[in-house]
Protein backbone atom coordinates (compact mmCIF):
# COMPACT_ATOMS: atom_id res chain seq x y z
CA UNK A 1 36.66 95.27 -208.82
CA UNK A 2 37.70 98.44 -206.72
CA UNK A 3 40.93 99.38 -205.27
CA UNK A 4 40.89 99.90 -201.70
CA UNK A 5 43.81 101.66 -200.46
CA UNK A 6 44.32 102.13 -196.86
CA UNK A 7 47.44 103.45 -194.41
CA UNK A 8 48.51 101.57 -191.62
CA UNK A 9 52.50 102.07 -189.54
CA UNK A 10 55.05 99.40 -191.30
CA UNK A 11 54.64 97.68 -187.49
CA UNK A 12 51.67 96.84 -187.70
CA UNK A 13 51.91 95.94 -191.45
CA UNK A 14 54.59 93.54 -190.32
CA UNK A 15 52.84 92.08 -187.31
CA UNK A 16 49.79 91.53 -189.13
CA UNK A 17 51.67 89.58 -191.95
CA UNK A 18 53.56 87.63 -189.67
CA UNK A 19 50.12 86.46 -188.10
CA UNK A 20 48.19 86.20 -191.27
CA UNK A 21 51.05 84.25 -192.58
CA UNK A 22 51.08 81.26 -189.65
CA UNK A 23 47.20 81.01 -190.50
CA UNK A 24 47.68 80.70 -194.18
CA UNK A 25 46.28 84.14 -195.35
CA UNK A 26 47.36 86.96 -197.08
CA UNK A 27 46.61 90.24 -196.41
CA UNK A 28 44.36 90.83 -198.76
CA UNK A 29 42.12 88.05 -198.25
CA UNK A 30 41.92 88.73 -194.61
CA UNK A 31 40.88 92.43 -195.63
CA UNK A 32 38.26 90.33 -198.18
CA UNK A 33 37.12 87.93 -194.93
CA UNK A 34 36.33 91.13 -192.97
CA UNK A 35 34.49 93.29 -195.04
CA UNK A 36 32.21 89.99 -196.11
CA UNK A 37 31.74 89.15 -192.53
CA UNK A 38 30.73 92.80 -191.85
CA UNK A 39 28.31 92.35 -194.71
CA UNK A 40 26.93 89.17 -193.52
CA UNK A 41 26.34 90.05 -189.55
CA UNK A 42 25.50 93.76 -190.44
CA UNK A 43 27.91 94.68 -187.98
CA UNK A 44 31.39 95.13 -186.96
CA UNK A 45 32.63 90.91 -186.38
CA UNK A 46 34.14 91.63 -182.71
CA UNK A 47 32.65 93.63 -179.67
CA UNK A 48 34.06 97.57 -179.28
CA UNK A 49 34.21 98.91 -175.55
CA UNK A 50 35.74 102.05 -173.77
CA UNK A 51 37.39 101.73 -171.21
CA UNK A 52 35.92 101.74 -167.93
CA UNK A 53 34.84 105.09 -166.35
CA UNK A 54 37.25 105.58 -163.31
CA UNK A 55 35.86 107.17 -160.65
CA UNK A 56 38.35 109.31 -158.22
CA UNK A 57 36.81 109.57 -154.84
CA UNK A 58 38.75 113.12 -153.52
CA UNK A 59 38.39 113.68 -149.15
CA UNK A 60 36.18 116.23 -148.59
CA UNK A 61 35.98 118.15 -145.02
CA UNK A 62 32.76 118.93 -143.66
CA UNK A 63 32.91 122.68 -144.09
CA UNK A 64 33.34 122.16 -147.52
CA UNK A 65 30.66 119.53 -147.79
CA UNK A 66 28.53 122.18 -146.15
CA UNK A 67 29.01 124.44 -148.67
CA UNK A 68 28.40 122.36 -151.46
CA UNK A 69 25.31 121.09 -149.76
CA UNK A 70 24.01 124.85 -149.92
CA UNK A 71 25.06 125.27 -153.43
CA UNK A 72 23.26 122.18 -154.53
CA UNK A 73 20.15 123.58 -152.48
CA UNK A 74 19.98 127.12 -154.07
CA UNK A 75 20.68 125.45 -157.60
CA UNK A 76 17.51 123.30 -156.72
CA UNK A 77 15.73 126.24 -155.70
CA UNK A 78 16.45 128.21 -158.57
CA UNK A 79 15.31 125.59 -161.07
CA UNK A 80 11.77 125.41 -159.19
């Protein structure tokens, strides 16, 4: 057997307790359910996603479109 030592804040200690303790589990063995399921699927058990890119659209005038339409055109040209 191996020690697995790990720090978490007291909160979520707490929380995670209080939970584990309405479904009849300690600590522990929930740590012990996790790793085995990680074992068994080969994976993390749950799906992991950023967040959502968020776009900002930002008003542009037309002069200044203009000259960001050249810019794009002499960066083209200079990668020809």
């Amino acid at each position: 057997m191996k020690t697995l030592q790990v720090r978490i804040p007291e909160q979520l200690r707490a929380d995670a307790d209080s939970v584990l303790a309405d479904i009849g589990l300690d600590l522990p063995t929930a740590v012990r359910l996790y790793l085995n399921k990680i074992v068994q699927t080969r994976g993390i058990p749950f799906t992991l996603e950023a967040s959502p890119i968020r776009s900002e659209v930002i008003p542009v005038d037309a002069e200044t479109q203009a000259q960001m339409d050249a810019i794009g055109t002499a960066w083209k040209q200079q990668r020809v």
